[in-house]
Every structure is written in structure tokens, then in C-alpha cells.
N, C-alpha and C. Protein backbone atom coordinates (compact mmCIF):
# COMPACT_ATOMS: atom_id res chain seq x y z
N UNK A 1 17.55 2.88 -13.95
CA UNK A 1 16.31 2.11 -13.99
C UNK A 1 16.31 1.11 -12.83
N UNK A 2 15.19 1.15 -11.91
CA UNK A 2 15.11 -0.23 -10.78
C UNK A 2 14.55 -1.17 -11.85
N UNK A 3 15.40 -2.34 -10.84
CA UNK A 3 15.49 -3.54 -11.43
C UNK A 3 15.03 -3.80 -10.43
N UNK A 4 13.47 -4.90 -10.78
CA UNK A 4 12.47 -5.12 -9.51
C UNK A 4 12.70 -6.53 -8.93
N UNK A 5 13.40 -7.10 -9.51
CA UNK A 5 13.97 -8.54 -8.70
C UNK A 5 14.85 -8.46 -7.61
N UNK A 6 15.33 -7.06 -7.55
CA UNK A 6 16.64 -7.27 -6.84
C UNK A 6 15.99 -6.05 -5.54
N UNK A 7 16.51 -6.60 -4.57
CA UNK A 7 15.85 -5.63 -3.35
C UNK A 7 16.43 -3.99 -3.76
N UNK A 8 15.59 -3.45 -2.94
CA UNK A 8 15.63 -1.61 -3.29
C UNK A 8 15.80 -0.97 -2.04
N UNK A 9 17.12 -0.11 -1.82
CA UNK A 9 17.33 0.37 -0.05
C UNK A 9 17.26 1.61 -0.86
N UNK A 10 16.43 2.27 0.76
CA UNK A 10 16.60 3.72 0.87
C UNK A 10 16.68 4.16 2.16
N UNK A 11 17.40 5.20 2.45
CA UNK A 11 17.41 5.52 4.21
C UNK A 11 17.01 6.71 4.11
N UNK A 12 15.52 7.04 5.25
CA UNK A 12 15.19 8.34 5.71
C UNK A 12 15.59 8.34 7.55
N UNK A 13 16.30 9.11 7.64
CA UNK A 13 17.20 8.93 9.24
C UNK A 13 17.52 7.72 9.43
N UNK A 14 17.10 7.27 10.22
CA UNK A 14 17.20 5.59 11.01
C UNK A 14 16.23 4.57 10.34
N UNK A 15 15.57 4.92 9.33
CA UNK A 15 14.99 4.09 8.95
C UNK A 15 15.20 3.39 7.31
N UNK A 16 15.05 2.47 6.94
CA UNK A 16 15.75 2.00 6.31
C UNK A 16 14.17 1.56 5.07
N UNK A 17 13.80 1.43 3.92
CA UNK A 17 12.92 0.92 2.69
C UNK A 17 13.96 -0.16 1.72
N UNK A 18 12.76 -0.79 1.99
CA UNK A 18 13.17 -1.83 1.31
C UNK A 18 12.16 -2.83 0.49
N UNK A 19 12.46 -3.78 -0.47
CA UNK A 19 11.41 -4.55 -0.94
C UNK A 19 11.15 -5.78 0.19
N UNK A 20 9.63 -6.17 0.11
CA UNK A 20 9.36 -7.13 0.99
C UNK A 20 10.19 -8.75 1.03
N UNK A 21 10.27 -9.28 2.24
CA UNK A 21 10.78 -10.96 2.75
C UNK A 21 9.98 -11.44 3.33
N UNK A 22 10.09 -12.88 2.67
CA UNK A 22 9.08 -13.94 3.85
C UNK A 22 8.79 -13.52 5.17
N UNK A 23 10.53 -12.93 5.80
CA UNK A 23 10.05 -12.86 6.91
C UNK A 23 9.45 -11.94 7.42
N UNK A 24 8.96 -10.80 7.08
CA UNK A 24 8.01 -9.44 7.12
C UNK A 24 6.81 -9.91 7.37
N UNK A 25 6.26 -11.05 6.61
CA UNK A 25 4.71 -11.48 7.28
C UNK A 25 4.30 -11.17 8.22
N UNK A 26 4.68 -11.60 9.26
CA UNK A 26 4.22 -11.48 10.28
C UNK A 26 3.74 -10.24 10.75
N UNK A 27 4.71 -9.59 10.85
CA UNK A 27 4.91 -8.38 11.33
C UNK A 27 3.92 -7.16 10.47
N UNK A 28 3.84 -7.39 9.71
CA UNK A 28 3.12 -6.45 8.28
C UNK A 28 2.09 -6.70 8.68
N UNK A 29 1.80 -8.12 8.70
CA UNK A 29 -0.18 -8.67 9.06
C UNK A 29 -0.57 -8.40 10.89
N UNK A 30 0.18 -7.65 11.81
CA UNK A 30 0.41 -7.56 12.78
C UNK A 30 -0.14 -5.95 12.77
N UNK A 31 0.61 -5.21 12.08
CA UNK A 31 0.56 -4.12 11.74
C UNK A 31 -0.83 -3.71 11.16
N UNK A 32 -1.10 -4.09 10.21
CA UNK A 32 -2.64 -3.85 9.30
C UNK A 32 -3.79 -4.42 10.06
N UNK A 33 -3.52 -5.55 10.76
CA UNK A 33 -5.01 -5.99 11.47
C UNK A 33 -4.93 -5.15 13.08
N UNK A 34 -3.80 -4.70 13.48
CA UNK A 34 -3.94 -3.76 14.32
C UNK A 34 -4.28 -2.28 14.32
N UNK A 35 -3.76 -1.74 13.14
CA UNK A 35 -4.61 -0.48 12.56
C UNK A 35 -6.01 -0.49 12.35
N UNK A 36 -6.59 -1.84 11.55
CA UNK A 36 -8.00 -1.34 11.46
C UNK A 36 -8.53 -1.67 12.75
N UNK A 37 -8.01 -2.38 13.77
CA UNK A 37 -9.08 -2.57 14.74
C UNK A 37 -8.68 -1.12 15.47
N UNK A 38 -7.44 -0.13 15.64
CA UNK A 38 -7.43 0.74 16.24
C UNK A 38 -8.32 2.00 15.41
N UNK A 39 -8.95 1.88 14.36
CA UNK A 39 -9.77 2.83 13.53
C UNK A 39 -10.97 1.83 13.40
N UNK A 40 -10.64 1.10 14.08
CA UNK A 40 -12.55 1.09 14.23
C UNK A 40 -13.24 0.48 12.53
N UNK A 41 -12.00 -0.62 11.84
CA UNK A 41 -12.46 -0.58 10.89
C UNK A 41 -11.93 -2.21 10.42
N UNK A 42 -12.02 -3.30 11.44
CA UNK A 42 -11.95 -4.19 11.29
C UNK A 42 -12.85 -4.56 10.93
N UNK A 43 -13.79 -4.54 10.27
CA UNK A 43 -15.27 -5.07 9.27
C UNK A 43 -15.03 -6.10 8.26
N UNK A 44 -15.68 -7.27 7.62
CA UNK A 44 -15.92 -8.11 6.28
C UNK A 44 -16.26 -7.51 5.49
N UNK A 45 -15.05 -7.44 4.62
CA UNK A 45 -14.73 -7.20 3.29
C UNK A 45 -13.89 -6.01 3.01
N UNK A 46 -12.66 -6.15 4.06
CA UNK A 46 -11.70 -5.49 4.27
C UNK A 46 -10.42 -6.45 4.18
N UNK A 47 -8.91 -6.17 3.85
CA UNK A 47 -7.55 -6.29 4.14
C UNK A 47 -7.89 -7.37 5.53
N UNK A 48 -8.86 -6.76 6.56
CA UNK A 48 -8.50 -7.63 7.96
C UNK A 48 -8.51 -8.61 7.40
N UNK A 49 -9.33 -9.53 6.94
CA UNK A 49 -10.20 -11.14 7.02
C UNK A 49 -9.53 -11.50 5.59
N UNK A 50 -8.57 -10.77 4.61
CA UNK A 50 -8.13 -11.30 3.47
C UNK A 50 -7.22 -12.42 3.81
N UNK A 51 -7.04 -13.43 3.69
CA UNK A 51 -6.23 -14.81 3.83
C UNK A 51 -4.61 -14.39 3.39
N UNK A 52 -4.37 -13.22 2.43
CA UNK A 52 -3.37 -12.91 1.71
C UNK A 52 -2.72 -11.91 2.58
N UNK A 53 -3.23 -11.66 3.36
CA UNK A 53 -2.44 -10.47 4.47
C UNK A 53 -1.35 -11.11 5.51
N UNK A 54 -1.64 -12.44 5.32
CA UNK A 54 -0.79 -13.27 6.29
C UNK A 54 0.60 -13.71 5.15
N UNK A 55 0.20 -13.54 3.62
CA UNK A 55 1.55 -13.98 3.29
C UNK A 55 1.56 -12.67 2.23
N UNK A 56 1.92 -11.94 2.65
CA UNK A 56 2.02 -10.51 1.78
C UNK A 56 3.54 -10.91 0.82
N UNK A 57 4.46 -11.84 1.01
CA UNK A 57 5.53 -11.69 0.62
C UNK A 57 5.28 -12.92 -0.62
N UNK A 58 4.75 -13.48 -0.63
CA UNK A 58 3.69 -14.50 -1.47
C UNK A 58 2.83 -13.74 -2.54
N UNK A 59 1.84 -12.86 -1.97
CA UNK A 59 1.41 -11.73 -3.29
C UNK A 59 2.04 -10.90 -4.32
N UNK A 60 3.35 -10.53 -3.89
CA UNK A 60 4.03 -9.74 -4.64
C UNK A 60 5.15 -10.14 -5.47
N UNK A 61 4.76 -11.52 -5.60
CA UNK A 61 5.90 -11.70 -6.54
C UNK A 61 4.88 -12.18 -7.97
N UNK A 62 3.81 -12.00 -8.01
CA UNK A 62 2.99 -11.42 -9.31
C UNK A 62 4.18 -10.30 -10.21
N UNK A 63 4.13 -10.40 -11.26
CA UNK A 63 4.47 -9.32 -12.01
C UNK A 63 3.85 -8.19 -12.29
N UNK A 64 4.89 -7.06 -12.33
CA UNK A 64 4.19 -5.87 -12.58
C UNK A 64 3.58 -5.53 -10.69
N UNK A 65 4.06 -5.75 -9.96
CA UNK A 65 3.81 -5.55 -8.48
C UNK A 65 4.99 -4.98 -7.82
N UNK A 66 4.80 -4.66 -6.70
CA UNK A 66 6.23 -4.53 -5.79
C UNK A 66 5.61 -4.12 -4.35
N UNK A 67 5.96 -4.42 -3.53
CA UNK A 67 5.96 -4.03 -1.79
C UNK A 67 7.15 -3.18 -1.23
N UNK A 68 7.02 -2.72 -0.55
CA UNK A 68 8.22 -1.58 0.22
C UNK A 68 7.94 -2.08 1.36
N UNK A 69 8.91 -1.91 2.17
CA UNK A 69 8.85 -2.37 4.24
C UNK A 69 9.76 -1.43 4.51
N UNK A 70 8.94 -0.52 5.52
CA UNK A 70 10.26 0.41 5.96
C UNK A 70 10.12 -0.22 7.26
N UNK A 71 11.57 -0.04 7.96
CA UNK A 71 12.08 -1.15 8.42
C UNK A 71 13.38 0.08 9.66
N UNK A 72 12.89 0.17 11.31
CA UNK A 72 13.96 0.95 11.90
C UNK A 72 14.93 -0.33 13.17
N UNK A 73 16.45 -0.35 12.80
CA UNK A 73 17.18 -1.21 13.07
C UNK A 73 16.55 -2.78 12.65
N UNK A 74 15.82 -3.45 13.67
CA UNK A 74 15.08 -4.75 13.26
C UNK A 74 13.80 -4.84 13.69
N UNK A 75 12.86 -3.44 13.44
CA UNK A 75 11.60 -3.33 13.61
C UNK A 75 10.89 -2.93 12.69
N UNK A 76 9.87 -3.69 11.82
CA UNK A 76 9.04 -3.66 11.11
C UNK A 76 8.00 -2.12 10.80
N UNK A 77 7.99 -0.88 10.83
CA UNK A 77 7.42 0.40 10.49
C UNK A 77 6.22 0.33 9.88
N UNK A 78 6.34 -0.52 8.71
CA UNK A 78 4.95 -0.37 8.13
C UNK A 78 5.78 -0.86 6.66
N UNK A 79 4.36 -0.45 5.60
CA UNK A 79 4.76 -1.02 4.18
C UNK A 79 3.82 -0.54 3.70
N UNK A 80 3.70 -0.50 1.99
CA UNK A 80 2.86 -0.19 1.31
C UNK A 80 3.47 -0.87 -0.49
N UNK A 81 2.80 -0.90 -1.39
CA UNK A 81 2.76 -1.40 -2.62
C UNK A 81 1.71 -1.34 -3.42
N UNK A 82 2.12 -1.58 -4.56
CA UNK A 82 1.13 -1.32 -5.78
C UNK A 82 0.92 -2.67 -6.49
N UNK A 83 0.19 -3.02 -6.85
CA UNK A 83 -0.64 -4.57 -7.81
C UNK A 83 -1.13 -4.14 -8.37
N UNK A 84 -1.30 -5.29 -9.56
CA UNK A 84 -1.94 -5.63 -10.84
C UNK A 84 -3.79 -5.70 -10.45
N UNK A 85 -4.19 -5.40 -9.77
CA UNK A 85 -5.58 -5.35 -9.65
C UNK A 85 -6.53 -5.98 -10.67
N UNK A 86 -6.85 -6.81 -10.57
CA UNK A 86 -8.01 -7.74 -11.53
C UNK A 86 -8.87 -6.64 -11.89
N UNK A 87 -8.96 -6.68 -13.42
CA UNK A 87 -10.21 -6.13 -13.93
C UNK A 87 -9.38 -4.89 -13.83
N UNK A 88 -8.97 -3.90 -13.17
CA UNK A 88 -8.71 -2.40 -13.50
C UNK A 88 -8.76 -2.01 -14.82
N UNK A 89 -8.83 -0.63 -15.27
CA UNK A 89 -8.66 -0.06 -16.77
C UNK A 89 -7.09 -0.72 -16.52
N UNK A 90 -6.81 -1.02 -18.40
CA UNK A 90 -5.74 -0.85 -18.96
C UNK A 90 -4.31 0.47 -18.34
N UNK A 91 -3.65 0.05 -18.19
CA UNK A 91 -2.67 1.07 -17.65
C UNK A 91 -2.80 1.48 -16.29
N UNK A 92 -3.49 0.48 -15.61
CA UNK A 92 -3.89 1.08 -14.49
C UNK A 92 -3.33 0.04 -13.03
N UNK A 93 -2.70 0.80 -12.43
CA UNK A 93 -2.80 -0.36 -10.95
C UNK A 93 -3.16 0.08 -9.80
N UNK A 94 -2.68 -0.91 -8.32
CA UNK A 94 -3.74 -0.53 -7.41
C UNK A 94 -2.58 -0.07 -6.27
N UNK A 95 -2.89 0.94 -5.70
CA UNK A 95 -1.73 1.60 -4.40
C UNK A 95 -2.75 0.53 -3.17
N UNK A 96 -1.79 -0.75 -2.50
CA UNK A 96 -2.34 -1.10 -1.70
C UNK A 96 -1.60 -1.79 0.24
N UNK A 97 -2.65 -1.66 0.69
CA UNK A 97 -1.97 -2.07 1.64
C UNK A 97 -0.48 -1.31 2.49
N UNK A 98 -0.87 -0.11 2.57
CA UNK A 98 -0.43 1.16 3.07
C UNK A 98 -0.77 1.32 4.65
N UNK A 99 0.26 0.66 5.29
CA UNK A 99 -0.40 0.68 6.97
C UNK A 99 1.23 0.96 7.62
N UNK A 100 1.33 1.84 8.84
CA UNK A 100 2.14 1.71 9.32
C UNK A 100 2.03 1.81 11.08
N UNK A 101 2.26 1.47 12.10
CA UNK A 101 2.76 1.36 13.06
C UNK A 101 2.31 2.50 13.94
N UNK A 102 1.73 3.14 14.84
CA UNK A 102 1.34 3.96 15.58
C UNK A 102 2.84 5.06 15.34
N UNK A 103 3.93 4.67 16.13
CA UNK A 103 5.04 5.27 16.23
C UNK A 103 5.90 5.63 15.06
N UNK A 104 4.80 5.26 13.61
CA UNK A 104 5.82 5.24 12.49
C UNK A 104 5.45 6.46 11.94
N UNK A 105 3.96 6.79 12.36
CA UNK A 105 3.32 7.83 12.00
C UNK A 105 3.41 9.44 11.87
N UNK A 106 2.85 10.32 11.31
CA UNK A 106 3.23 11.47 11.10
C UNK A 106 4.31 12.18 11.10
N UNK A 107 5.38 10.99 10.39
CA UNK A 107 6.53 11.61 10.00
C UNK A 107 7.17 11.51 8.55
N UNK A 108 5.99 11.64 8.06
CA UNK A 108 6.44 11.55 6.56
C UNK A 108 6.43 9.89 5.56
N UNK A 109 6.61 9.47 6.66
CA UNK A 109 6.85 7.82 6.03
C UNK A 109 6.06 7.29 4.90
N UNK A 110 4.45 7.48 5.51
CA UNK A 110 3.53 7.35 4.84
C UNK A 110 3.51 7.87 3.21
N UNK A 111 3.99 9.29 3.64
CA UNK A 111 4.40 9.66 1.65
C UNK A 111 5.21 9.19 1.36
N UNK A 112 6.70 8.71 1.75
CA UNK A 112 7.66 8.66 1.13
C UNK A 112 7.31 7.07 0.92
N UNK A 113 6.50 6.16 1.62
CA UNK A 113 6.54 4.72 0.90
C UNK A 113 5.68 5.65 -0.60
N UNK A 114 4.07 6.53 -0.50
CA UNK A 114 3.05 6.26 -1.97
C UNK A 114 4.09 6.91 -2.72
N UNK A 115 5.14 7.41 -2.68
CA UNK A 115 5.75 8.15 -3.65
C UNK A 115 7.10 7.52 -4.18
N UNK A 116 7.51 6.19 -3.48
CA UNK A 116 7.96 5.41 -3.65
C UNK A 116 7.37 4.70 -4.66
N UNK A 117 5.97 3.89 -4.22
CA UNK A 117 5.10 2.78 -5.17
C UNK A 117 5.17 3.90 -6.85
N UNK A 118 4.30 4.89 -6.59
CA UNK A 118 3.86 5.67 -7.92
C UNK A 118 5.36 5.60 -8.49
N UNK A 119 6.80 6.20 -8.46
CA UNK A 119 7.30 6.17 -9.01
C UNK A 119 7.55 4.98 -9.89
N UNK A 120 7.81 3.62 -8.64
CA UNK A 120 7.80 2.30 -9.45
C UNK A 120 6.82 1.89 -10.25
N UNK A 121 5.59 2.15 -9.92
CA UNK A 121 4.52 2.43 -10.98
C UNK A 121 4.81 2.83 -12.52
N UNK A 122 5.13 4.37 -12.47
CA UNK A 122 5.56 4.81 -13.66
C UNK A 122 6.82 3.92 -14.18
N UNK A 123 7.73 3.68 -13.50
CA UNK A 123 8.88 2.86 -14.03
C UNK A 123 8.08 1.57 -14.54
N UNK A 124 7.04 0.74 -14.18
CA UNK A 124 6.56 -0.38 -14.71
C UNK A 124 5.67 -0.28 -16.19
N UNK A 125 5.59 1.17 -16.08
CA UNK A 125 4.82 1.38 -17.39
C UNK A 125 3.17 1.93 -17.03
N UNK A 126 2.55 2.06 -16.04
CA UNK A 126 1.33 2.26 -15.38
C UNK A 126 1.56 3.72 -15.50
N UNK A 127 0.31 4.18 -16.01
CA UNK A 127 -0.60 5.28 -16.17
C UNK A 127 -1.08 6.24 -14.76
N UNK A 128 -1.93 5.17 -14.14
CA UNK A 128 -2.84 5.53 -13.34
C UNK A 128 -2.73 4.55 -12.41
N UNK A 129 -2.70 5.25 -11.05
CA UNK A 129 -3.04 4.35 -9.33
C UNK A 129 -4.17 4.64 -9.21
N UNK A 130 -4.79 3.48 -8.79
CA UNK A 130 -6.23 3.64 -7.89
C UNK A 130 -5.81 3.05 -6.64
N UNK A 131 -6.75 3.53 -5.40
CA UNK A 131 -6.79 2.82 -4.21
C UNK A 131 -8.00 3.02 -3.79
N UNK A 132 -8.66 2.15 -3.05
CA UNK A 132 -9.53 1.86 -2.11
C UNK A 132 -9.30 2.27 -0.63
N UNK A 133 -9.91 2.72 -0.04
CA UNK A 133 -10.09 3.15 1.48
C UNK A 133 -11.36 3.64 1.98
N UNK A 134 -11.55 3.48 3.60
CA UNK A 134 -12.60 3.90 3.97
C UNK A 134 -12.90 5.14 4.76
N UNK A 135 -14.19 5.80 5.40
CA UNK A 135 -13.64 6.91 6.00
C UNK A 135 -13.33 6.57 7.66
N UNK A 136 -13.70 5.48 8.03
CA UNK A 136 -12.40 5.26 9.52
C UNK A 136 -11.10 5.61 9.66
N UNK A 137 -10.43 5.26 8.45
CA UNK A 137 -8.97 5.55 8.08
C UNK A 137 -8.79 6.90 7.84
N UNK A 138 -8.97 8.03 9.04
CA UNK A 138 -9.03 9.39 9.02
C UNK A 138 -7.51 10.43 8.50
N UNK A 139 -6.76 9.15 8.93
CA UNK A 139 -5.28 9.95 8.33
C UNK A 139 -5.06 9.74 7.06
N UNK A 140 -5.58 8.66 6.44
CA UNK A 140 -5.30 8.48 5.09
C UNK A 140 -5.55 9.57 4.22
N UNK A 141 -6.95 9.43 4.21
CA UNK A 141 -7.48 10.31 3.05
C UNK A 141 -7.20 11.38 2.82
N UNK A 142 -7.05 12.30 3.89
CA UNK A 142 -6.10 13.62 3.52
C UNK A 142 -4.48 13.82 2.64
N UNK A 143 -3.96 12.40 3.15
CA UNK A 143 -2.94 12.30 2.73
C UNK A 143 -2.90 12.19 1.02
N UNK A 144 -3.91 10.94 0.93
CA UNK A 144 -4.11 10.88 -0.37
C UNK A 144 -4.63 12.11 -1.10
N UNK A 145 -5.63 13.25 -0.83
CA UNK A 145 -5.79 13.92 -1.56
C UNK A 145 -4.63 14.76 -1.97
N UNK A 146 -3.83 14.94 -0.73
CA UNK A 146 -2.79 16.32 -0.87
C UNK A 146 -1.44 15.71 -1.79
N UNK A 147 -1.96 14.18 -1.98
CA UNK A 147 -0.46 13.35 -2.97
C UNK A 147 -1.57 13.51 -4.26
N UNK A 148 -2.14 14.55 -5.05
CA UNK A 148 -3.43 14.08 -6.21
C UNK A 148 -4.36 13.27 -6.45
N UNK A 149 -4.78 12.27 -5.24
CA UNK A 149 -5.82 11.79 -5.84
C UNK A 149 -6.99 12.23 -5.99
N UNK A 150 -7.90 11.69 -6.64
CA UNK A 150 -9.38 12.59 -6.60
C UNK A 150 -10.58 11.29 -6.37
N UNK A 151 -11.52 11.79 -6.17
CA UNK A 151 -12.55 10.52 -5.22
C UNK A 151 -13.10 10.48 -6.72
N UNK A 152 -13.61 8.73 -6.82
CA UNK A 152 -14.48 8.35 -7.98
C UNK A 152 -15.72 8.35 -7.04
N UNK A 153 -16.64 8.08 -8.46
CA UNK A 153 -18.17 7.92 -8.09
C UNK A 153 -18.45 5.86 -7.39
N UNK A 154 -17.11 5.45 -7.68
CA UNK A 154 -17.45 4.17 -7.51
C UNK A 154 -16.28 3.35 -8.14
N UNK A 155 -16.11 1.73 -7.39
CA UNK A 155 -15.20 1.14 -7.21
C UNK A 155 -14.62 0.96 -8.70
N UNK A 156 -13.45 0.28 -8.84
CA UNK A 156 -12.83 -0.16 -10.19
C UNK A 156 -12.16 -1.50 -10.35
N UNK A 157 -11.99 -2.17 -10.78
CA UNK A 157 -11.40 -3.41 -10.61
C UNK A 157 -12.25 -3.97 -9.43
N UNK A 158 -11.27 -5.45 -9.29
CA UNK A 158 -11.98 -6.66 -8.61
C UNK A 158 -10.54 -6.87 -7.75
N UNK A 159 -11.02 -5.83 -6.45
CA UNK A 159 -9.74 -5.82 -5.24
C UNK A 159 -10.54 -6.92 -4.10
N UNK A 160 -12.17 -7.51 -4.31
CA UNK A 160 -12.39 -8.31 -3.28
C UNK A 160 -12.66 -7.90 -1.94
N UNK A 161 -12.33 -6.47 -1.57
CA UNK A 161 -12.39 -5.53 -1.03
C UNK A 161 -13.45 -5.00 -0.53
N UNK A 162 -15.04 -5.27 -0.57
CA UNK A 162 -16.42 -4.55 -0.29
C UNK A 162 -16.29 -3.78 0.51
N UNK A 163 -15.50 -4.01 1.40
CA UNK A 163 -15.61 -2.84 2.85
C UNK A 163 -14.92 -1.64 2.58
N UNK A 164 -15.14 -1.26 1.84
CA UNK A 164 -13.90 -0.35 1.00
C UNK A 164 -15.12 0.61 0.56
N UNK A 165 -15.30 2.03 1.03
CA UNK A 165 -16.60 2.88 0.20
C UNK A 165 -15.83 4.03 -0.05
N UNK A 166 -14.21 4.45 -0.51
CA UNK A 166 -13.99 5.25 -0.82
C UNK A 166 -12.80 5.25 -1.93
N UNK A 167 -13.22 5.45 -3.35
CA UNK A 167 -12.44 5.24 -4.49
C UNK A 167 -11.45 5.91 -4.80
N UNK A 168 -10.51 6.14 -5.12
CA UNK A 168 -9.57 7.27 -5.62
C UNK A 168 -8.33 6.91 -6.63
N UNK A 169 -8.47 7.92 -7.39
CA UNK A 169 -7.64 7.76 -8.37
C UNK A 169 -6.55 8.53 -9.26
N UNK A 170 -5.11 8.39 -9.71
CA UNK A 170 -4.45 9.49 -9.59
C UNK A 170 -3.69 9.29 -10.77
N UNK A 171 -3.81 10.27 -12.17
CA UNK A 171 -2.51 9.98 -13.48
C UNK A 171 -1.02 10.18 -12.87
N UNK A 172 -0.55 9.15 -13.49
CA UNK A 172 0.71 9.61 -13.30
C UNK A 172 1.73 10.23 -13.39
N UNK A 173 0.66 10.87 -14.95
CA UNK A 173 1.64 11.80 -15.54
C UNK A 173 1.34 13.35 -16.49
């Protein structure tokens, strides 16, 4: 059983997962406001302009949460995590904040953090992931469908999120 207080290593080649540190801020909010402006999807009422993207290591110590940072020698890759999402159905949380690094890309990383979160998910007792995304974010969504999710008719919970027009949602079990 993970024990979510205590950091979590995993190594895929040279790269190293782990739970998030203060000092990742930077670098994480470096990462995500540089993706959406490279997809064309730096817009209000997105992750860009959230105040909480600057202390991501501050959000996740909510309960019932967790962050991953994959992490190659002492360079920041990307991250992703799951939250307690305000308002969601019962049993339900949110796959969020899934961004990684130009060079981190299309090598799997991207699944092995959502398949990381969902597992800790199920280990927390959660049913069902939802996430939010848009269609700028052209690599995502494929990804997400081919990991089970399926598109809702419309948002769920209170992620604060407006810029967000594409719902999805996945049992866990």
C-alpha cells in the first residue's frame, strides 16, 4: 500500500517520478504556462492565469490529492496529479495539471505519470477521474481516449477552469 506522506520513486531509464517539493514550483509553472502558450492556448479561464500554478506544491497537500514530478538528473520533465475537485460526484476526482516539457514528450511519460495518478486514485478509494482539457492541447486528447476516457456532454465539479470545453471521464474499475 503507498503511503502518501512519504515521497514515491520510480525510474523509467534516466528518469526518475516522484511526489512534488516546494522546490518544483518554479519549474512546473514554467513548464505549463509554456505549453499553453506553445498550443496556442494561453486564454482566461485556464491553468495559465490560476494564482495556484505558481505554488503547485502548496495545493497538494489537501487530502485525498497527490502530484508526481518526473524529474531527469536535476531537470524538471513535467508532472501531473489528481485532486479533490469541488463539487465533483461522490467518488470522484480530478486528473490535473498534466504538462510536460517539449523534450519530455512522446515517450511514454505522459502515460506512465495518468497511470501513475489513477492507480493512486484507486488506492485513495476514488471511483472515477474526470479531467478537463481543450482542443489546442492536440496531444492530449488522444492520449486520454486510448487510456479510457470518454467525452461528457458537459463540465463537472467547480475546477474554476472556463477555458476548459472538453470533459472526460473514466471508472476505475
Amino acid at each position: 500500500m503507498i503511503k502518501f506522506d512519504q515521497k514515491i520513486q520510480i525510474k523509467m531509464e534516466d528518469i526518475l517520478i516522484r511526489t512534488i517539493e516546494p522546490e518544483d514550483n518554479y519549474a512546473l509553472a514554467k513548464i505549463i504556462r509554456d505549453s499553453l502558450t506553445e498550443f496556442n492556448a494561453n486564454k482566461p479561464g485556464t491553468v495559465y492565469f490560476d494564482e495556484t500554478t505558481d505554488h503547485l506544491s502548496d495545493v497538494f497537500t489537501v487530502r485525498n490529492s497527490i502530484y508526481y514530478v518526473a524529474v531527469r538528473g536535476n531537470e524538471i520533465m513535467g508532472g501531473a496529479g489528481i485532486y479533490p475537485t469541488e463539487n465533483l460526484p461522490k467518488g470522484t476526482c480530478e486528473l490535473v495539471k498534466l504538462y510536460l516539457s517539449p523534450e519530455a514528450r512522446g515517450k511514454g511519460l505522459g502515460r506512465l505519470l495518468m497511470e501513475k495518478c489513477m492507480a493512486a486514485a484507486k488506492e485513495m478509494g476514488y471511483q472515477k477521474i474526470y479531467l478537463e482539457t481543450m482542443p489546442e492541447l492536440i496531444i492530449a486528447v488522444p492520449l486520454y481516449k486510448k487510456l479510457g476516457f470518454v467525452v461528457l456532454p458537459g463540465p463537472q465539479g467547480n475546477s474554476g477552469h472556463t477555458g476548459c470545453d472538453i470533459w472526460m471521464i473514466k471508472d476505475l474499475y
